[in-house]
N, C-alpha and C. Protein backbone atom coordinates (compact mmCIF):
# COMPACT_ATOMS: atom_id res chain seq x y z
N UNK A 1 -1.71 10.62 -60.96
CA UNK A 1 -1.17 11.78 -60.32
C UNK A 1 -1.36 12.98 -61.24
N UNK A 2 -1.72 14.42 -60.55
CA UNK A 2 -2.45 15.31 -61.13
C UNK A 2 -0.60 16.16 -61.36
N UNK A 3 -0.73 16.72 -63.17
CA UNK A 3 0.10 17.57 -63.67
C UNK A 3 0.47 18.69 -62.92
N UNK A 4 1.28 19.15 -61.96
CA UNK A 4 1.05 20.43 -61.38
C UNK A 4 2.17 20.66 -61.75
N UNK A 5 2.00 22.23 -62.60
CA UNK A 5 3.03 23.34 -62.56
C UNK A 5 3.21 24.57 -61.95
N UNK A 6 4.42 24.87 -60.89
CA UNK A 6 4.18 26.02 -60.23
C UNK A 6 5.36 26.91 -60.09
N UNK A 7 4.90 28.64 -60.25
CA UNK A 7 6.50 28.82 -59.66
C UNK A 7 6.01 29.87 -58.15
N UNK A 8 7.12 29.56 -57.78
CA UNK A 8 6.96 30.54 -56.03
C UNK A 8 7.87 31.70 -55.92
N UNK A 9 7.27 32.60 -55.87
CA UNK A 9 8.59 33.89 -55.45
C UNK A 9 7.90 34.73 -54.70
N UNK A 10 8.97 35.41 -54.13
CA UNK A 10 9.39 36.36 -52.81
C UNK A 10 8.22 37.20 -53.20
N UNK A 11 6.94 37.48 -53.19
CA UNK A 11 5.79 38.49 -53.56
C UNK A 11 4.80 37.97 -52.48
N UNK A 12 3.41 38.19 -52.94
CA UNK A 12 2.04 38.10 -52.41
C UNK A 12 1.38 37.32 -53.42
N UNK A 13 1.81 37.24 -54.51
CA UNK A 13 0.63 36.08 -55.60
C UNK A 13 1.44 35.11 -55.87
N UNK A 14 0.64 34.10 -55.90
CA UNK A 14 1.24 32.63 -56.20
C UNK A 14 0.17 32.24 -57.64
N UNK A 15 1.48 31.90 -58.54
CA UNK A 15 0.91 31.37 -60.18
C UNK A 15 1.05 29.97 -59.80
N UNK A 16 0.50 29.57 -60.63
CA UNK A 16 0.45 27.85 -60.93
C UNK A 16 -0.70 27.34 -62.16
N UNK A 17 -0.45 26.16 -62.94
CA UNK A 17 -1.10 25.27 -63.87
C UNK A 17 -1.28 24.13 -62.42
N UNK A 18 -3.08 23.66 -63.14
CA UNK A 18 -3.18 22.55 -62.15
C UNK A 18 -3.89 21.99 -63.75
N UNK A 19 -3.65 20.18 -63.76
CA UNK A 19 -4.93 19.37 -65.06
C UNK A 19 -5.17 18.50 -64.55
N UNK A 20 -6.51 18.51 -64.55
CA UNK A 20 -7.18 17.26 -63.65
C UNK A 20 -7.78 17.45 -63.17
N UNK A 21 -7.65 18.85 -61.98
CA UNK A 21 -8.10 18.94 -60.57
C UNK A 21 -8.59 20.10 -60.61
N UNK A 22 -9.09 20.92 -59.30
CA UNK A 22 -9.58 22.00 -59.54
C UNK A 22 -8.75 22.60 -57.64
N UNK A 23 -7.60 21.69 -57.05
CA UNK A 23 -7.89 22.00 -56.12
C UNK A 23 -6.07 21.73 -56.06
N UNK A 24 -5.79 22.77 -55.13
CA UNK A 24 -4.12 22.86 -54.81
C UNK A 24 -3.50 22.85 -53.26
N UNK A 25 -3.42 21.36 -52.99
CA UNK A 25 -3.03 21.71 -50.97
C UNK A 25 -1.94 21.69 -51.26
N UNK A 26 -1.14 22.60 -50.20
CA UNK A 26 -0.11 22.85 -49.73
C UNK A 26 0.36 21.66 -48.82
N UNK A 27 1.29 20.56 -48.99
CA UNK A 27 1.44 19.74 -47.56
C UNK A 27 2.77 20.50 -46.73
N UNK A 28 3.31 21.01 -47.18
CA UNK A 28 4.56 22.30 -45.98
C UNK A 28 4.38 23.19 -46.36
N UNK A 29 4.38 23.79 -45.20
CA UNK A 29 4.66 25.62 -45.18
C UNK A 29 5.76 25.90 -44.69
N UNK A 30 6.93 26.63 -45.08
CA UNK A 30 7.98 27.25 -44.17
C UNK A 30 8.23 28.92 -44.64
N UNK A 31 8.10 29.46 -43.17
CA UNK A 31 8.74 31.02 -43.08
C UNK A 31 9.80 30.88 -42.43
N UNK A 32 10.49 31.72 -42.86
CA UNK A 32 12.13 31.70 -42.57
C UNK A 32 12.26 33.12 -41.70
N UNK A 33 11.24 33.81 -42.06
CA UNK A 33 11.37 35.44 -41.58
C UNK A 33 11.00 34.77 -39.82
N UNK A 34 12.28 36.37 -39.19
CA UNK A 34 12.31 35.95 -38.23
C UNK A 34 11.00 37.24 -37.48
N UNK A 35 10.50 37.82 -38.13
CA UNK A 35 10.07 39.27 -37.76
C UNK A 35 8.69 38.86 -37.35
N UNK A 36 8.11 37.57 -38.08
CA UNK A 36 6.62 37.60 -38.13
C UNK A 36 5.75 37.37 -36.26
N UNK A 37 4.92 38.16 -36.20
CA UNK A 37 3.96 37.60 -34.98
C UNK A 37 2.52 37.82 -35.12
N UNK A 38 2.14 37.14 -33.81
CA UNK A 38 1.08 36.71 -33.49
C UNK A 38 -0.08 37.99 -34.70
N UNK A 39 0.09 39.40 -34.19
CA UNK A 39 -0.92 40.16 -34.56
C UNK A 39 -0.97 40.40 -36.23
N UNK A 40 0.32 39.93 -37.10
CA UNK A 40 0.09 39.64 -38.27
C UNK A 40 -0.53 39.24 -38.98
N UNK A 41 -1.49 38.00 -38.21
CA UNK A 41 -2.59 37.31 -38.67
C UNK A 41 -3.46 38.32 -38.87
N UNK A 42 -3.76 38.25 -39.87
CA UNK A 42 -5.67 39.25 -40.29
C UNK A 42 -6.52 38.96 -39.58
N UNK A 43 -6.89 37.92 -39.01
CA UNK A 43 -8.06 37.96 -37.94
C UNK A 43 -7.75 37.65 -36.59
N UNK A 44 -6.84 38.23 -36.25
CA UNK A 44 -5.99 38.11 -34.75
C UNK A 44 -6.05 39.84 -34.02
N UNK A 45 -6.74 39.93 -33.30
CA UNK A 45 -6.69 41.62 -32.49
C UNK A 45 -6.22 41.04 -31.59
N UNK A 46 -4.63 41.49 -31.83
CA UNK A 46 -3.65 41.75 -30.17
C UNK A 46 -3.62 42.58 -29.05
N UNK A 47 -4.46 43.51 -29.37
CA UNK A 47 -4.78 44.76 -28.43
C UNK A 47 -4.98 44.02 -26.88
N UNK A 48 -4.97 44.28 -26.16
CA UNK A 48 -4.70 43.93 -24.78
C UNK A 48 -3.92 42.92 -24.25
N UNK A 49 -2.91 42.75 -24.51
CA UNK A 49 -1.97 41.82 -24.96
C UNK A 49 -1.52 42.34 -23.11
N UNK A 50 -0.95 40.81 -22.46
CA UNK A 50 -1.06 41.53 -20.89
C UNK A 50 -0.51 39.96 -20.43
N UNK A 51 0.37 40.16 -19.30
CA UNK A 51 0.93 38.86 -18.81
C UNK A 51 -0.29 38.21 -18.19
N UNK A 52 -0.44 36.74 -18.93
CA UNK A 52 -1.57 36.23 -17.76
C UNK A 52 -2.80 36.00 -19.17
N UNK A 53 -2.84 36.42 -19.99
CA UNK A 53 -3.73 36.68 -21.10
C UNK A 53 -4.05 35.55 -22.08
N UNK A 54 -5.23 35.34 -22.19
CA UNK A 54 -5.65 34.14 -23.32
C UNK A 54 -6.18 34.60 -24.35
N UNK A 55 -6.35 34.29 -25.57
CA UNK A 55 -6.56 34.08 -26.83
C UNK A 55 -7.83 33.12 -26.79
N UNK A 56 -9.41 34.24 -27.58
CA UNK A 56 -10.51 33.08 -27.64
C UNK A 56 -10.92 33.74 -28.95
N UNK A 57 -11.85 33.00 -29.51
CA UNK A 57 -12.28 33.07 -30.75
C UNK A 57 -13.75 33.72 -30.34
N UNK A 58 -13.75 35.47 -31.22
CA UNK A 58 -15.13 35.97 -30.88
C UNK A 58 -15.90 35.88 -31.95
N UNK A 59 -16.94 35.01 -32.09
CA UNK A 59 -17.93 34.29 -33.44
C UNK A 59 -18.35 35.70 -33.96
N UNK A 60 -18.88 36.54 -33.27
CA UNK A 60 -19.41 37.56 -33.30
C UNK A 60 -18.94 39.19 -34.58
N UNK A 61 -17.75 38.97 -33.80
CA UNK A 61 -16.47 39.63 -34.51
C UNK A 61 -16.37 39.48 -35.72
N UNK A 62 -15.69 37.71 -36.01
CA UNK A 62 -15.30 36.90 -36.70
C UNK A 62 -13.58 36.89 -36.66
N UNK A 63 -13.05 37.36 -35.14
CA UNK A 63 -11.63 37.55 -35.05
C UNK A 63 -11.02 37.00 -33.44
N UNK A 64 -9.76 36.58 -33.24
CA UNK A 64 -9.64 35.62 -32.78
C UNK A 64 -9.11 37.28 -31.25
N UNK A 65 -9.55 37.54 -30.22
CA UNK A 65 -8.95 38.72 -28.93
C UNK A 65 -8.55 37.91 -27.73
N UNK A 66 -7.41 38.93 -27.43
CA UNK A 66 -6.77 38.27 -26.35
C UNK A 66 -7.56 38.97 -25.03
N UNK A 67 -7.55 38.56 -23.98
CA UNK A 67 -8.43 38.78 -22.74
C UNK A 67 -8.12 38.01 -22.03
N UNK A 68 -8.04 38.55 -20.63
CA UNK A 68 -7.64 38.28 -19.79
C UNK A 68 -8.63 37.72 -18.83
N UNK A 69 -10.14 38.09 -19.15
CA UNK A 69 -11.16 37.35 -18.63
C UNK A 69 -11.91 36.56 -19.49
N UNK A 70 -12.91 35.37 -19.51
CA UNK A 70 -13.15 35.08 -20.31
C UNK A 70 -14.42 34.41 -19.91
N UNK A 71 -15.48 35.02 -20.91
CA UNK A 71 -17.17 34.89 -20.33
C UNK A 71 -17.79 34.72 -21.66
N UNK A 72 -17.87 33.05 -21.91
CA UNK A 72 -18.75 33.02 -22.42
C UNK A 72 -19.51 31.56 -22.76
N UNK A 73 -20.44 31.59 -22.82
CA UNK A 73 -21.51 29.83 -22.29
C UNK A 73 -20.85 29.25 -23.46
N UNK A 74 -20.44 29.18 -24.38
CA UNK A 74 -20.18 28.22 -25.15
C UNK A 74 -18.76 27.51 -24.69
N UNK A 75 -18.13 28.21 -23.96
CA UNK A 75 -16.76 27.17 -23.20
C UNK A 75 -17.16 26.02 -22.05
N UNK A 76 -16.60 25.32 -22.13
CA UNK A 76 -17.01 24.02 -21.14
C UNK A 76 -14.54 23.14 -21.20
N UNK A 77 -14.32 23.86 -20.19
CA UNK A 77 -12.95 23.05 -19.53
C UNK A 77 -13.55 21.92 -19.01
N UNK A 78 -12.98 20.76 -19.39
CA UNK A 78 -12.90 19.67 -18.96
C UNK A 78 -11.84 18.99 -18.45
N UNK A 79 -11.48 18.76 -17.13
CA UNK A 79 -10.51 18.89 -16.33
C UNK A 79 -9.92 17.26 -15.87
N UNK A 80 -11.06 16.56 -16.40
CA UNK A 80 -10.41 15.19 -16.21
C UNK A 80 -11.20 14.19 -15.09
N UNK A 81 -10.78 13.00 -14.62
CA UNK A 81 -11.62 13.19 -13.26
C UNK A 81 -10.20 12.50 -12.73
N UNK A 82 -10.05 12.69 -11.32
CA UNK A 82 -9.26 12.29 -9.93
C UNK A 82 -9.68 11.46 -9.06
C-alpha cells in the first residue's frame, strides 16, 4: 500500500505527498454546497435551457448544450424490441 499524505481545505488547490506512485484517485466525492448547478460545470453551455430540453455532447465544441432538437448521425436510440 502506497504512503499517501494529504491535506484538504476550503480553497481551489489540493496539496498532497504520494511514494510509490505517480497517480492519486479519488474513491468519494462529497459537496455539501447547496448552491451548485448544472451550468457550473466548465464544459456545460446552459444557454437555452427550456422545459422539454436535452443535454448532448457537441464533439465539435468540445462542450456538453442543451437543445431542444437534436440532429445528429452519430445518435442511434435503441428502443428495445416488442
Amino acid at each position: 500500500m502506497a504512503n499517501i499524505k494529504g491535506k484538504i481545505r476550503q480553497s481551489t488547490k489540493l496539496k498532497g505527498k504520494v511514494a510509490g506512485t505517480n497517480e492519486i484517485v479519488a474513491q468519494t466525492v462529497k459537496i455539501s454546497s447547496g448552491n451548485i448547478s448544472l451550468g457550473d460545470i466548465s464544459n456545460v453551455n446552459v444557454a437555452g435551457q427550456t422545459d422539454g430540453a436535452v443535454m448532448i455532447f457537441d464533439g465539435t465544441a468540445g462542450e456538453y448544450k442543451i437543445t431542444t432538437q437534436v440532429e445528429n448521425e452519430n445518435l442511434n436510440i435503441i428502443g428495445g424490441t416488442y
